[in-house]
Protein backbone atom coordinates (compact mmCIF):
# COMPACT_ATOMS: atom_id res chain seq x y z
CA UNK A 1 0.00 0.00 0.00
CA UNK A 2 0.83 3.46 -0.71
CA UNK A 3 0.43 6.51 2.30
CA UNK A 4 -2.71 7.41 0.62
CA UNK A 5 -4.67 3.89 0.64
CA UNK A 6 -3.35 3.89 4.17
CA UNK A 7 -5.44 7.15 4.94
CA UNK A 8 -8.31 5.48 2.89
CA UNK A 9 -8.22 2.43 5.26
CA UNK A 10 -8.91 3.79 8.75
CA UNK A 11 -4.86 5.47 9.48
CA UNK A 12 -4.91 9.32 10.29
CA UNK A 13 -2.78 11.25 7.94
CA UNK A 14 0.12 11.51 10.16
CA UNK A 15 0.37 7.32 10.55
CA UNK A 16 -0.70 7.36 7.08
CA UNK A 17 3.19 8.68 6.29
CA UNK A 18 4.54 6.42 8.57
CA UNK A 19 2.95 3.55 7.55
CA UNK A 20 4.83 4.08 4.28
CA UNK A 21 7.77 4.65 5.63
CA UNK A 22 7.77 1.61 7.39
CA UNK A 23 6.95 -0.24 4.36
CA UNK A 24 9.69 1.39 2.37
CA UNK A 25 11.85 -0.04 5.65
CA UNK A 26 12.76 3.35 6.50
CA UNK A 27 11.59 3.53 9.79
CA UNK A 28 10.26 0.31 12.45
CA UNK A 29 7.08 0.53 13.15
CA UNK A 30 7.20 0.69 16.46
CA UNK A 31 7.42 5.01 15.70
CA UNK A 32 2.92 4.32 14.48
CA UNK A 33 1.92 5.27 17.79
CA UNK A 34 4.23 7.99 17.85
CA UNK A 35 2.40 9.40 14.94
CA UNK A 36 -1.26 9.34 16.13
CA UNK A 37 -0.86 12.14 18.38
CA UNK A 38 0.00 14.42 14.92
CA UNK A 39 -3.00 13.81 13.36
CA UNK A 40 -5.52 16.45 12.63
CA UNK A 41 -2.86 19.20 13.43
CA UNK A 42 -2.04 17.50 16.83
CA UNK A 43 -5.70 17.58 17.79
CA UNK A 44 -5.63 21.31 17.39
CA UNK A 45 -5.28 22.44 13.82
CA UNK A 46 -1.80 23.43 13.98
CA UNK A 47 0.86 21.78 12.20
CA UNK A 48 -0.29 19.49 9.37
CA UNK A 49 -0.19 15.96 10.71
CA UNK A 50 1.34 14.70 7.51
CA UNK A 51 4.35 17.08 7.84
CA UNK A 52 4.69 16.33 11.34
CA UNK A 53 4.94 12.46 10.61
CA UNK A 54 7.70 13.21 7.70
CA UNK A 55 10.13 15.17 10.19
CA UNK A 56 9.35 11.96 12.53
CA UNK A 57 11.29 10.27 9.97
CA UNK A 58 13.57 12.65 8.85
CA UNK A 59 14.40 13.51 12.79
CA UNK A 60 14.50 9.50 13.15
CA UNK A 61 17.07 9.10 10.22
CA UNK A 62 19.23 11.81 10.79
CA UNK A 63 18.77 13.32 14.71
CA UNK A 64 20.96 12.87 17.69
CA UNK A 65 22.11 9.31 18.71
CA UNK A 66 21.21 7.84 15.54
CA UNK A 67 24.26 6.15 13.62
CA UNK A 68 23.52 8.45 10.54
CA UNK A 69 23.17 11.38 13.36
CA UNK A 70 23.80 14.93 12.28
CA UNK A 71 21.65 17.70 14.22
CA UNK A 72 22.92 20.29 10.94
CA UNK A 73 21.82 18.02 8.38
CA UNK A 74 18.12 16.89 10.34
CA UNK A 75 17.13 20.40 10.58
CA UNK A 76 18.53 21.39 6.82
CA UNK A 77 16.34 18.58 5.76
CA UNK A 78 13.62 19.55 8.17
CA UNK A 79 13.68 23.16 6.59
CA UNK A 80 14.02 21.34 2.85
CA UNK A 81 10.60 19.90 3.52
CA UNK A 82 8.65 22.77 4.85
CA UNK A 83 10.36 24.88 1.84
CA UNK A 84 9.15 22.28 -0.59
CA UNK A 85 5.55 21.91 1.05
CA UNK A 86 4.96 25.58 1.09
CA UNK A 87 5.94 25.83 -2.92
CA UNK A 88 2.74 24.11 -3.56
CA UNK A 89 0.62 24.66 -0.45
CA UNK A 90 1.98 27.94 1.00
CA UNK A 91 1.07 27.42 4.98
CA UNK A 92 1.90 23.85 6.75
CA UNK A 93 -1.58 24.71 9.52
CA UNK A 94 -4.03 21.72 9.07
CA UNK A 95 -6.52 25.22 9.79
CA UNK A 96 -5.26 27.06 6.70
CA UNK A 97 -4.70 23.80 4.27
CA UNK A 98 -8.49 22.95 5.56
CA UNK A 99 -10.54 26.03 5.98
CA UNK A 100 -14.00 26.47 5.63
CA UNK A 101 -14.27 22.37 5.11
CA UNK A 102 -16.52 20.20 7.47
CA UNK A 103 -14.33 17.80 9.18
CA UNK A 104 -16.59 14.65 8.61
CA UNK A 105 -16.85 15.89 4.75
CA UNK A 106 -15.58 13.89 1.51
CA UNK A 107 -14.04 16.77 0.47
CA UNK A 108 -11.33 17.09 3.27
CA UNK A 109 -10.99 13.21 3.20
CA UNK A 110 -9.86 13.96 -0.74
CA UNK A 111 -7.60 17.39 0.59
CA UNK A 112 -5.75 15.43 3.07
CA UNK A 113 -5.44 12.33 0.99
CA UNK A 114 -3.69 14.48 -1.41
CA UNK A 115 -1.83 16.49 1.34
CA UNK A 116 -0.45 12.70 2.93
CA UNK A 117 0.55 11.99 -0.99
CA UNK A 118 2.35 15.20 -0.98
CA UNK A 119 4.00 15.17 1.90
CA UNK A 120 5.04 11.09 1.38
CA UNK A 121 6.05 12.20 -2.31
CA UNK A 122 8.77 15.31 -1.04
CA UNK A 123 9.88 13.06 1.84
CA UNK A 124 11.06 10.41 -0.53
CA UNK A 125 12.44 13.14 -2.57
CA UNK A 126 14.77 14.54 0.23
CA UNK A 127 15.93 10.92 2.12
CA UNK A 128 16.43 8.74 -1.30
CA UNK A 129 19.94 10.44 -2.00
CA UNK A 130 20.73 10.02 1.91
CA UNK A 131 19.67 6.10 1.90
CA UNK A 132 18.95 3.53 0.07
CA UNK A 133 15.08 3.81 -0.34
């Protein structure tokens, strides 16, 4: 399955990235439950749960302690993302990216299907040159 079949089968769009992540054998899945608390803009409409889940992985590749560890390079590819989100979204708020849509309605679903294919799509983009994806 791809991150967006993953959102159309029950995962939130934050474990929606990780879930394909994990299948890519990027990250273990022991980091899902980590992700559920990101969803829907952590609860509050903040942060887009699907960016928050790719700088999960990109802090889990590349931050402190890990063998591949470099605090520079994590938040240059943290920053990388976000830059590369906001070329074709221009905010990274779940509020913003969703406004005036009804949370239950088909057309979020379809928005955030498309924002979890997004951000899976420019995560890929940025970690395949720094591992073997």
């Amino acid at each position: 399955m791809n991150s967006v079949e993953y959102f159309n089968n029950g995962y939130s769009c934050a474990e929606s990235v990780i879930m394909d992540a994990v299948e890519k054998g990027i990250v273990p899945k022991d980091l899902l439950p980590v992700a559920t608390a990101f969803s829907g803009g952590m609860g509050s409409g903040c942060l887009c749960g699907a960016i928050a889940a790719s700088q999960i992985v990109i802090g889990w590749l590349y931050g402190k302690e890990n063998k591949n560890g470099n605090e520079y390079l994590a938040r240059a590819l943290a920053k990388q993302f976000i830059d590369e989100f906001k070329k074709n979204h221009r905010a990274t708020c779940c509020r913003v990216l969703t406004a005036g849509m009804d949370m239950a309605s088909a057309e979020r679903k379809a928005h955030c299907a498309n924002m979890v294919s997004d951000c899976s799509k420019i995560l890929e983009e940025i970690i395949k040159v720094k591992v073997n994806v």
